[in-house]
C-alpha atoms as a PDB file:
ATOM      1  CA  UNK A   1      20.725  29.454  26.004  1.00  0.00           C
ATOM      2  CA  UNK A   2      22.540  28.323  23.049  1.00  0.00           C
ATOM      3  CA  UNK A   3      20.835  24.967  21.892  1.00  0.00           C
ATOM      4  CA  UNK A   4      22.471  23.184  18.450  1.00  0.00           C
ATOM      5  CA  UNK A   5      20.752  21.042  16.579  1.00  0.00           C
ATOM      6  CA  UNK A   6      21.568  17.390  17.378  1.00  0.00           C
ATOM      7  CA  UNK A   7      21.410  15.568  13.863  1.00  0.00           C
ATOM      8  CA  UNK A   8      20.166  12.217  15.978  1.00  0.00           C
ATOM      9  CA  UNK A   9      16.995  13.997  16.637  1.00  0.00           C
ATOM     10  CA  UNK A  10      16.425  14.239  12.346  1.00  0.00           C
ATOM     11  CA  UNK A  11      16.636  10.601  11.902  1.00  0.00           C
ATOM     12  CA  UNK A  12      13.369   9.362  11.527  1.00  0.00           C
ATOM     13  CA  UNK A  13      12.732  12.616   9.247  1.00  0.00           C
ATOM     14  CA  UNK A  14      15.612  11.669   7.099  1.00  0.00           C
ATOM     15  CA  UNK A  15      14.185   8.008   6.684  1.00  0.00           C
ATOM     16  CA  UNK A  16      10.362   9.468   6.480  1.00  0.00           C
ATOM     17  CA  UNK A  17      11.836  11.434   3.486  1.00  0.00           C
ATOM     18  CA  UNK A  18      14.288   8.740   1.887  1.00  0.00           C
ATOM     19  CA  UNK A  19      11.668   6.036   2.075  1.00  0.00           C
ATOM     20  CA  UNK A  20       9.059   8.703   0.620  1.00  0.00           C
ATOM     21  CA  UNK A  21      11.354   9.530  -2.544  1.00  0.00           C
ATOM     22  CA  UNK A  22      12.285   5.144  -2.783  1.00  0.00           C
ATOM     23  CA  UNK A  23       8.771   4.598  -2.954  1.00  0.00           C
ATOM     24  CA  UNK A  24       7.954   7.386  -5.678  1.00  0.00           C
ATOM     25  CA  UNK A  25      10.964   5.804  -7.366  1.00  0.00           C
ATOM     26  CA  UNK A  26       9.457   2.317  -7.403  1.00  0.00           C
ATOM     27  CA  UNK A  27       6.459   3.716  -8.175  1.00  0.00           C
ATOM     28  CA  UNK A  28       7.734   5.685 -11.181  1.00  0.00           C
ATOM     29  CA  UNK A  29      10.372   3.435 -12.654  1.00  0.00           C
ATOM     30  CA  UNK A  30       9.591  -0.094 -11.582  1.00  0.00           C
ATOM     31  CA  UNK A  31       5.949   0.211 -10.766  1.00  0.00           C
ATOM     32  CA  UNK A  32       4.032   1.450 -13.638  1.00  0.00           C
ATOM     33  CA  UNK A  33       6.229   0.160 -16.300  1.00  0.00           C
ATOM     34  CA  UNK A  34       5.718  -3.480 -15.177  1.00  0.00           C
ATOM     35  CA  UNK A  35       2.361  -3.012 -15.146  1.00  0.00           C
ATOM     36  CA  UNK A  36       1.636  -2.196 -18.309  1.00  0.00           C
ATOM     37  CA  UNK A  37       2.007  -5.580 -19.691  1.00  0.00           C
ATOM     38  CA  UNK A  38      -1.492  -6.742 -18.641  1.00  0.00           C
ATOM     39  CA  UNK A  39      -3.367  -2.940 -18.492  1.00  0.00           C
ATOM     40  CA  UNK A  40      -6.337  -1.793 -20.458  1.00  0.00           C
ATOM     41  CA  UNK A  41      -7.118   1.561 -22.111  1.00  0.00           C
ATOM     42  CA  UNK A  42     -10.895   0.357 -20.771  1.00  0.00           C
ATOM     43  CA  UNK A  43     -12.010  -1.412 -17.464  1.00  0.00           C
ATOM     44  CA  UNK A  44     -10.390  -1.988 -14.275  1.00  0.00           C
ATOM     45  CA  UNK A  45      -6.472  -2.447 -13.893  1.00  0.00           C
ATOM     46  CA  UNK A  46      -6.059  -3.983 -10.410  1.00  0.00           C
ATOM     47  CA  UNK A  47      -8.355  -5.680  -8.525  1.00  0.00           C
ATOM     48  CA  UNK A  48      -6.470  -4.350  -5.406  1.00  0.00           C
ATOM     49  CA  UNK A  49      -7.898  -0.895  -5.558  1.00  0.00           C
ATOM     50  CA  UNK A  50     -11.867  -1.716  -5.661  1.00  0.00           C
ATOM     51  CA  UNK A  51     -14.107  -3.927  -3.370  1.00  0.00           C
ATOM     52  CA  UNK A  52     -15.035  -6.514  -6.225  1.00  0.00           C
ATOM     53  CA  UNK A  53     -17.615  -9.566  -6.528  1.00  0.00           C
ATOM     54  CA  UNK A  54     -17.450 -12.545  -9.155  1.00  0.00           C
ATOM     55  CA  UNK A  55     -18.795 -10.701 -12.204  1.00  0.00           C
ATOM     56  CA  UNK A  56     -15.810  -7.624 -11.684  1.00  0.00           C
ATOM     57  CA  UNK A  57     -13.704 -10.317 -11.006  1.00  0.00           C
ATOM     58  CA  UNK A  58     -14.403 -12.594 -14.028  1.00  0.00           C
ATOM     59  CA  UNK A  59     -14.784  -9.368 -16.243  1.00  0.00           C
ATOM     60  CA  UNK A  60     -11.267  -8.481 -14.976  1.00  0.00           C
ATOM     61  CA  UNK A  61      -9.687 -11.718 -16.169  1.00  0.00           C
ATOM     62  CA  UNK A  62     -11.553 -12.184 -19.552  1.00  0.00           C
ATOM     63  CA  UNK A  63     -10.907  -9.213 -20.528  1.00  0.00           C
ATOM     64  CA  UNK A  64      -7.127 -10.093 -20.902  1.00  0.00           C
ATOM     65  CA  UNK A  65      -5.516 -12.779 -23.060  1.00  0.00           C
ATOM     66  CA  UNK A  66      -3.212 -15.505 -21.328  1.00  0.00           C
ATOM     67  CA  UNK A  67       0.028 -13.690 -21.936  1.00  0.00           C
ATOM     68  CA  UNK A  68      -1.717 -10.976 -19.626  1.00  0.00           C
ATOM     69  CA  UNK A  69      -3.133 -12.901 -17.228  1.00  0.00           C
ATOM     70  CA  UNK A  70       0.512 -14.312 -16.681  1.00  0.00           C
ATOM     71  CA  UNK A  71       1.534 -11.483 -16.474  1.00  0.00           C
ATOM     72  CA  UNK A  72      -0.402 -10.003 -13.641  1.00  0.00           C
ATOM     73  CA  UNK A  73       0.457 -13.039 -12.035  1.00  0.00           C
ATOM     74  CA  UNK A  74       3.991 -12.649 -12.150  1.00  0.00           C
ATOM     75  CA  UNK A  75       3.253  -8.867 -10.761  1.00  0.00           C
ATOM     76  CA  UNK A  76       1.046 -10.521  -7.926  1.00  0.00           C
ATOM     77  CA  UNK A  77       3.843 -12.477  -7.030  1.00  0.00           C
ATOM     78  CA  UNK A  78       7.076  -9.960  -6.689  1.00  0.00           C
ATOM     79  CA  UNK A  79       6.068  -6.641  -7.580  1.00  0.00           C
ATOM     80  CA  UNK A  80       3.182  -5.896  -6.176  1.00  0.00           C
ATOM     81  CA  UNK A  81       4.615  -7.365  -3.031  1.00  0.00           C
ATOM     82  CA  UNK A  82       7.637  -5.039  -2.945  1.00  0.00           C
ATOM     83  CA  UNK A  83       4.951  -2.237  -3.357  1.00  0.00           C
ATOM     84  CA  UNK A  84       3.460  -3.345  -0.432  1.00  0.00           C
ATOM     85  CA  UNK A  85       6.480  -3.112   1.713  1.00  0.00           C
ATOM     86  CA  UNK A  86       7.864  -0.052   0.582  1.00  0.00           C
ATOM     87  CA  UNK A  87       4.477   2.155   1.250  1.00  0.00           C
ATOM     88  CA  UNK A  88       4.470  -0.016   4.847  1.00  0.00           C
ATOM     89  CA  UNK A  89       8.226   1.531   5.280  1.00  0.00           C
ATOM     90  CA  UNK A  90       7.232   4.752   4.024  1.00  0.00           C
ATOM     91  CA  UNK A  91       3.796   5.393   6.255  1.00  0.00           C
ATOM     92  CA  UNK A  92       5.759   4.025   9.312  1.00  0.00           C
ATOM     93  CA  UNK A  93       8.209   6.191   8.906  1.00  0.00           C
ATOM     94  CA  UNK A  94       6.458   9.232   8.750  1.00  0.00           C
ATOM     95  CA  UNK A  95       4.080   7.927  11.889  1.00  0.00           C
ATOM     96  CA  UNK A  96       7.238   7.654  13.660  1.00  0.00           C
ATOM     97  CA  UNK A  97       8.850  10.809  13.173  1.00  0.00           C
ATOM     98  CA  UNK A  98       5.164  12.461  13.500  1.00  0.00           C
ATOM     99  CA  UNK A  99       4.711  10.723  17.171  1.00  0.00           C
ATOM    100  CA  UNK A 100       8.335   9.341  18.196  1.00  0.00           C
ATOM    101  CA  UNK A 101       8.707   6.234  19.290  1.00  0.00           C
ATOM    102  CA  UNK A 102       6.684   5.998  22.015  1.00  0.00           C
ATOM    103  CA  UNK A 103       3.481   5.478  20.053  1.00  0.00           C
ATOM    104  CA  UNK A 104       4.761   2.227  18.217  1.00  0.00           C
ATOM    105  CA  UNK A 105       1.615   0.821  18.508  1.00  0.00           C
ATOM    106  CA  UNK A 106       0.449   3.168  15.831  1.00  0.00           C
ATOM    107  CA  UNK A 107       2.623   1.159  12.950  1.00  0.00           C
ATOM    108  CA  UNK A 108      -0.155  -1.196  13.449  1.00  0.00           C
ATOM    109  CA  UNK A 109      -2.816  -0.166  11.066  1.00  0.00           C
ATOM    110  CA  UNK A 110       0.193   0.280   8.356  1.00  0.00           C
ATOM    111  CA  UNK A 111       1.643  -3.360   9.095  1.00  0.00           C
ATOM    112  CA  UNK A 112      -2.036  -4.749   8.917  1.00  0.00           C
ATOM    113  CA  UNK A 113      -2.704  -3.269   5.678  1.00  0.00           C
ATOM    114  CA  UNK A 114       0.278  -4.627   4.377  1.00  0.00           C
ATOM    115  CA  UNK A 115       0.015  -8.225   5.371  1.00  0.00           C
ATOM    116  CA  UNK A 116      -3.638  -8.066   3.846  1.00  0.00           C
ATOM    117  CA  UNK A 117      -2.349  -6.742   0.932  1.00  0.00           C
ATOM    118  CA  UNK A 118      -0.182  -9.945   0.822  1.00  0.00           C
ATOM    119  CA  UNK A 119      -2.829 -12.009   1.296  1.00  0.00           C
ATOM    120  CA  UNK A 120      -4.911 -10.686  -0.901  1.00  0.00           C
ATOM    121  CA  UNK A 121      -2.226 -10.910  -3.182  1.00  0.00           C
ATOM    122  CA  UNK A 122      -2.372 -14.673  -2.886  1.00  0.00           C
ATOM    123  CA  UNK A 123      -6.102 -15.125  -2.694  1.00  0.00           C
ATOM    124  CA  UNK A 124      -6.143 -13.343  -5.801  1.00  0.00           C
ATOM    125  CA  UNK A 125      -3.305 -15.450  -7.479  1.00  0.00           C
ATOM    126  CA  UNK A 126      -5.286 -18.782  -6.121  1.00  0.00           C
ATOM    127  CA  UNK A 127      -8.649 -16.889  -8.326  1.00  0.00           C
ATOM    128  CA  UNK A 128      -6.747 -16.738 -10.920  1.00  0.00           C
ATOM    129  CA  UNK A 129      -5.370 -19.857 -11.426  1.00  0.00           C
ATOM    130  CA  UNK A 130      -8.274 -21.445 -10.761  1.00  0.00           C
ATOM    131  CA  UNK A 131      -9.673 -19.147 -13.675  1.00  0.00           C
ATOM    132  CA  UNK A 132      -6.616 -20.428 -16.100  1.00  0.00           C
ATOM    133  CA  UNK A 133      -7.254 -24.221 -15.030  1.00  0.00           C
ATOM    134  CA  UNK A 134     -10.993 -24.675 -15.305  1.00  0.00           C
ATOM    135  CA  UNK A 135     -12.778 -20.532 -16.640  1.00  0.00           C
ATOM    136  CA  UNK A 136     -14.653 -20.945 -13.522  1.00  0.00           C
ATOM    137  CA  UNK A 137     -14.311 -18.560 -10.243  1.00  0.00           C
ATOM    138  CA  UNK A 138     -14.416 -20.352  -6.972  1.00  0.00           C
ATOM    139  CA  UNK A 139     -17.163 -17.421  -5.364  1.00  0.00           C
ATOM    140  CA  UNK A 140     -15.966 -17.948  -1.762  1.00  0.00           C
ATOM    141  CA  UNK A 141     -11.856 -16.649  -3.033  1.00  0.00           C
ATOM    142  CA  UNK A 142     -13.585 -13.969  -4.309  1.00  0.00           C
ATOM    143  CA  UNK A 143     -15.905 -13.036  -0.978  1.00  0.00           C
ATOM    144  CA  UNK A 144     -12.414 -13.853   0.368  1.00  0.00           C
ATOM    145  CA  UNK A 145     -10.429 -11.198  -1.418  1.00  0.00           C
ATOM    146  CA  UNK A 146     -12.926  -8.677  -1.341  1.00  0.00           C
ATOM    147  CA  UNK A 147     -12.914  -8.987   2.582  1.00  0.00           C
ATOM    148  CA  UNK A 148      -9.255  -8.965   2.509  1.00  0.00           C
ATOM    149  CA  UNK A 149      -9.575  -6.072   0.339  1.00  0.00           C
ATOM    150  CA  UNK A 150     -11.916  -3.630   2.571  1.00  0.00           C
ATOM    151  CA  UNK A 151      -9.873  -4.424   5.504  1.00  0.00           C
ATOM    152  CA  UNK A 152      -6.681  -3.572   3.527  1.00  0.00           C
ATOM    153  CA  UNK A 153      -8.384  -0.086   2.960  1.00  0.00           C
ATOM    154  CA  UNK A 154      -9.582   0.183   5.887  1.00  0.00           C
ATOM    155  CA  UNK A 155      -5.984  -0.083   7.512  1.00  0.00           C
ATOM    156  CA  UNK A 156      -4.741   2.115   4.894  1.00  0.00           C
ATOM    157  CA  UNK A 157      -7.699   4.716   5.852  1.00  0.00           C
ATOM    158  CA  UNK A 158      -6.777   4.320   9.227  1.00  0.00           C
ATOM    159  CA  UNK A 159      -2.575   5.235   8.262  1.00  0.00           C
ATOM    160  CA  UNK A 160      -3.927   8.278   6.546  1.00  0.00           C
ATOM    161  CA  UNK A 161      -5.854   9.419   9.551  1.00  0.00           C
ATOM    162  CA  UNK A 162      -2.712   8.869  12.000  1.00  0.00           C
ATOM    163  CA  UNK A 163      -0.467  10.229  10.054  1.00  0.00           C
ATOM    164  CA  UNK A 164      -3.141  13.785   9.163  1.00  0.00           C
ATOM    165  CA  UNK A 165      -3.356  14.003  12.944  1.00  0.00           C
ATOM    166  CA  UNK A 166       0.263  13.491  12.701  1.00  0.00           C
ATOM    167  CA  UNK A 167       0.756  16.913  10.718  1.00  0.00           C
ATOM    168  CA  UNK A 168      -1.721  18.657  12.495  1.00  0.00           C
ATOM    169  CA  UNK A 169       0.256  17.957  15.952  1.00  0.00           C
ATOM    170  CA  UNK A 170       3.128  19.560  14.263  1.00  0.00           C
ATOM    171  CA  UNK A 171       1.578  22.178  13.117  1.00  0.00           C
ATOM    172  CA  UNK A 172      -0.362  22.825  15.770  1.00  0.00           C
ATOM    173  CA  UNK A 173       3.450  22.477  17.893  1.00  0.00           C
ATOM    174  CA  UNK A 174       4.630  24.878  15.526  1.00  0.00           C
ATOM    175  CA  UNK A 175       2.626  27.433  15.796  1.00  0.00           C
ATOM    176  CA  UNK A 176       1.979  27.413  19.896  1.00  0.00           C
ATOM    177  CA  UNK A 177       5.803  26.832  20.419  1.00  0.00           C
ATOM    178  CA  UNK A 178       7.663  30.376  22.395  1.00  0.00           C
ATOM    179  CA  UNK A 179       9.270  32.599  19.913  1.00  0.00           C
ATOM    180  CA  UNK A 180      13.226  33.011  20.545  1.00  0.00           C
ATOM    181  CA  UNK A 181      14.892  36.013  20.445  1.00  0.00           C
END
Protein backbone atom coordinates (compact mmCIF):
# COMPACT_ATOMS: atom_id res chain seq x y z
CA UNK A 1 0.00 0.00 0.00
CA UNK A 2 1.48 3.09 -1.25
CA UNK A 3 0.52 5.92 1.32
CA UNK A 4 2.01 9.76 0.44
CA UNK A 5 2.35 12.10 2.77
CA UNK A 6 -0.57 14.57 2.83
CA UNK A 7 1.12 18.05 3.70
CA UNK A 8 -2.46 19.00 5.57
CA UNK A 9 -1.61 16.48 8.14
CA UNK A 10 1.98 18.77 8.96
CA UNK A 11 0.11 21.84 9.69
CA UNK A 12 -0.04 22.22 13.18
CA UNK A 13 3.79 20.99 13.16
CA UNK A 14 4.65 23.71 10.78
CA UNK A 15 2.89 26.38 13.09
CA UNK A 16 4.29 24.48 16.44
CA UNK A 17 7.71 25.17 14.76
CA UNK A 18 7.11 28.77 13.18
CA UNK A 19 5.57 30.07 16.36
CA UNK A 20 8.58 28.31 18.33
CA UNK A 21 11.37 30.16 16.15
CA UNK A 22 8.81 33.85 16.36
CA UNK A 23 8.95 33.51 19.90
CA UNK A 24 12.86 32.87 20.21
CA UNK A 25 12.96 35.82 17.82
CA UNK A 26 11.02 38.11 20.14
CA UNK A 27 12.75 36.80 22.75
CA UNK A 28 16.20 37.44 21.26
CA UNK A 29 15.76 40.68 19.38
CA UNK A 30 12.85 42.51 20.93
CA UNK A 31 12.73 40.90 24.31
CA UNK A 32 15.92 41.25 26.07
CA UNK A 33 17.04 44.37 24.47
CA UNK A 34 14.00 46.32 25.78
CA UNK A 35 14.57 45.13 28.90
CA UNK A 36 17.63 46.26 29.64
CA UNK A 37 16.64 49.75 30.23
CA UNK A 38 15.43 49.15 33.81
CA UNK A 39 17.79 45.73 34.67
CA UNK A 40 20.32 45.34 37.40
CA UNK A 41 23.73 43.62 37.45
CA UNK A 42 22.29 42.80 41.30
CA UNK A 43 18.71 41.86 42.56
CA UNK A 44 15.69 40.75 40.90
CA UNK A 45 14.75 41.81 37.20
CA UNK A 46 11.02 40.95 36.92
CA UNK A 47 8.72 40.54 39.41
CA UNK A 48 6.89 38.09 37.02
CA UNK A 49 9.23 35.22 37.56
CA UNK A 50 9.18 34.95 41.60
CA UNK A 51 6.24 34.68 44.14
CA UNK A 52 7.02 38.15 45.89
CA UNK A 53 5.65 40.02 49.17
CA UNK A 54 5.91 43.91 49.94
CA UNK A 55 9.56 44.05 51.02
CA UNK A 56 10.73 42.12 47.33
CA UNK A 57 8.37 44.26 45.91
CA UNK A 58 9.45 47.65 47.38
CA UNK A 59 13.19 46.46 47.12
CA UNK A 60 12.39 45.87 43.41
CA UNK A 61 11.23 49.43 42.77
CA UNK A 62 13.79 51.39 44.95
CA UNK A 63 16.30 49.89 43.66
CA UNK A 64 15.71 51.70 40.26
CA UNK A 65 15.64 55.43 39.53
CA UNK A 66 12.41 56.99 37.85
CA UNK A 67 13.69 56.77 34.32
CA UNK A 68 13.67 52.89 35.15
CA UNK A 69 10.74 52.55 36.82
CA UNK A 70 9.11 54.16 33.60
CA UNK A 71 10.57 52.15 31.90
CA UNK A 72 9.40 48.84 33.19
CA UNK A 73 6.22 50.36 32.99
CA UNK A 74 6.21 50.99 29.49
CA UNK A 75 7.48 47.11 29.16
CA UNK A 76 4.44 46.10 31.48
CA UNK A 77 2.29 47.71 29.20
CA UNK A 78 3.24 46.38 25.43
CA UNK A 79 6.05 44.17 25.65
CA UNK A 80 5.66 42.06 28.14
CA UNK A 81 2.15 41.60 26.88
CA UNK A 82 3.21 40.52 23.38
CA UNK A 83 5.48 38.01 25.31
CA UNK A 84 2.64 36.70 26.81
CA UNK A 85 0.80 35.95 23.67
CA UNK A 86 3.42 34.66 21.66
CA UNK A 87 4.54 31.77 24.33
CA UNK A 88 0.39 31.22 24.60
CA UNK A 89 0.63 30.70 20.56
CA UNK A 90 3.67 28.78 20.82
CA UNK A 91 2.61 26.11 23.81
CA UNK A 92 -0.81 25.76 22.02
CA UNK A 93 0.59 24.96 19.15
CA UNK A 94 2.72 22.33 20.10
CA UNK A 95 -0.33 20.84 22.48
CA UNK A 96 -2.19 20.73 19.36
CA UNK A 97 -0.04 19.03 17.06
CA UNK A 98 1.04 16.69 20.19
CA UNK A 99 -2.87 15.67 20.78
CA UNK A 100 -4.86 16.96 17.54
CA UNK A 101 -7.64 18.74 17.87
CA UNK A 102 -9.74 16.77 19.67
CA UNK A 103 -8.21 17.58 23.05
CA UNK A 104 -8.85 21.47 22.75
CA UNK A 105 -9.64 21.59 26.12
CA UNK A 106 -5.99 21.16 26.87
CA UNK A 107 -5.13 24.96 25.48
CA UNK A 108 -6.69 25.77 28.71
CA UNK A 109 -3.94 25.79 31.21
CA UNK A 110 -1.81 27.83 28.40
CA UNK A 111 -4.73 30.48 27.84
CA UNK A 112 -5.09 30.75 31.75
CA UNK A 113 -1.57 31.44 32.28
CA UNK A 114 -1.64 33.98 29.83
CA UNK A 115 -4.58 36.03 30.90
CA UNK A 116 -2.94 35.96 34.51
CA UNK A 117 0.04 37.04 33.15
CA UNK A 118 -2.01 40.05 31.86
CA UNK A 119 -3.39 40.69 34.89
CA UNK A 120 -0.66 40.52 36.75
CA UNK A 121 0.76 42.72 34.38
CA UNK A 122 -1.74 45.35 35.43
CA UNK A 123 -1.82 44.68 39.13
CA UNK A 124 1.72 45.21 38.96
CA UNK A 125 1.51 48.51 36.87
CA UNK A 126 -1.40 49.72 39.51
CA UNK A 127 1.80 48.82 42.46
CA UNK A 128 3.77 50.74 40.78
CA UNK A 129 2.15 53.74 40.26
CA UNK A 130 0.93 53.84 43.41
CA UNK A 131 4.76 53.53 44.41
CA UNK A 132 5.61 56.71 41.96
CA UNK A 133 2.53 58.78 43.43
CA UNK A 134 2.82 58.38 47.18
CA UNK A 135 6.55 55.63 47.98
CA UNK A 136 4.01 53.60 49.65
CA UNK A 137 2.83 49.88 48.48
CA UNK A 138 -0.83 49.22 48.78
CA UNK A 139 -0.07 45.36 50.59
CA UNK A 140 -3.34 43.86 49.29
CA UNK A 141 -1.94 44.64 45.09
CA UNK A 142 0.86 42.98 46.20
CA UNK A 143 -1.00 39.68 47.95
CA UNK A 144 -2.88 40.33 44.68
CA UNK A 145 -0.05 39.89 42.24
CA UNK A 146 1.65 37.33 44.02
CA UNK A 147 -1.64 35.18 43.79
CA UNK A 148 -1.91 36.09 40.26
CA UNK A 149 1.59 35.15 40.01
CA UNK A 150 1.52 31.38 41.50
CA UNK A 151 -1.46 30.69 39.50
CA UNK A 152 0.32 32.02 36.36
CA UNK A 153 3.03 29.31 37.18
CA UNK A 154 1.00 27.04 38.05
CA UNK A 155 -0.78 27.12 34.52
CA UNK A 156 2.50 27.35 32.97
CA UNK A 157 3.59 24.09 35.11
CA UNK A 158 0.60 22.56 34.06
CA UNK A 159 1.53 23.47 29.85
CA UNK A 160 4.85 21.89 30.53
CA UNK A 161 3.35 18.73 31.88
CA UNK A 162 0.79 18.42 28.80
CA UNK A 163 2.94 19.11 26.44
CA UNK A 164 6.04 16.32 28.21
CA UNK A 165 3.21 13.80 28.08
CA UNK A 166 2.75 15.22 24.73
CA UNK A 167 6.35 13.95 23.55
CA UNK A 168 6.23 10.95 25.38
CA UNK A 169 2.89 9.86 23.38
CA UNK A 170 4.93 10.37 20.34
CA UNK A 171 7.56 8.71 21.27
CA UNK A 172 6.04 6.14 22.79
CA UNK A 173 3.79 6.03 19.03
CA UNK A 174 7.01 5.94 17.47
CA UNK A 175 8.53 3.36 18.76
CA UNK A 176 5.34 0.73 19.08
CA UNK A 177 4.22 1.77 15.49
CA UNK A 178 4.63 -1.66 12.66
CA UNK A 179 7.79 -1.44 10.75
CA UNK A 180 7.17 -1.18 6.78
CA UNK A 181 8.91 -2.99 4.43
Amino acid sequence: MNETINPKDHKPLYFAIGFTLVFVLYISFVLVPLSSCFRLDIGTNSLGLAIYNIEMVQGFFQARDQAQLLCYSQFLKLWDIIFAVFSAAMFGSWIVYFFKSKRLLLLAPTVLGMIADWSENFVELLMLETYLNSGAISETLVSLGSGLNIFKLTMISLTYLIILIGIILLIKTFITRPKRL
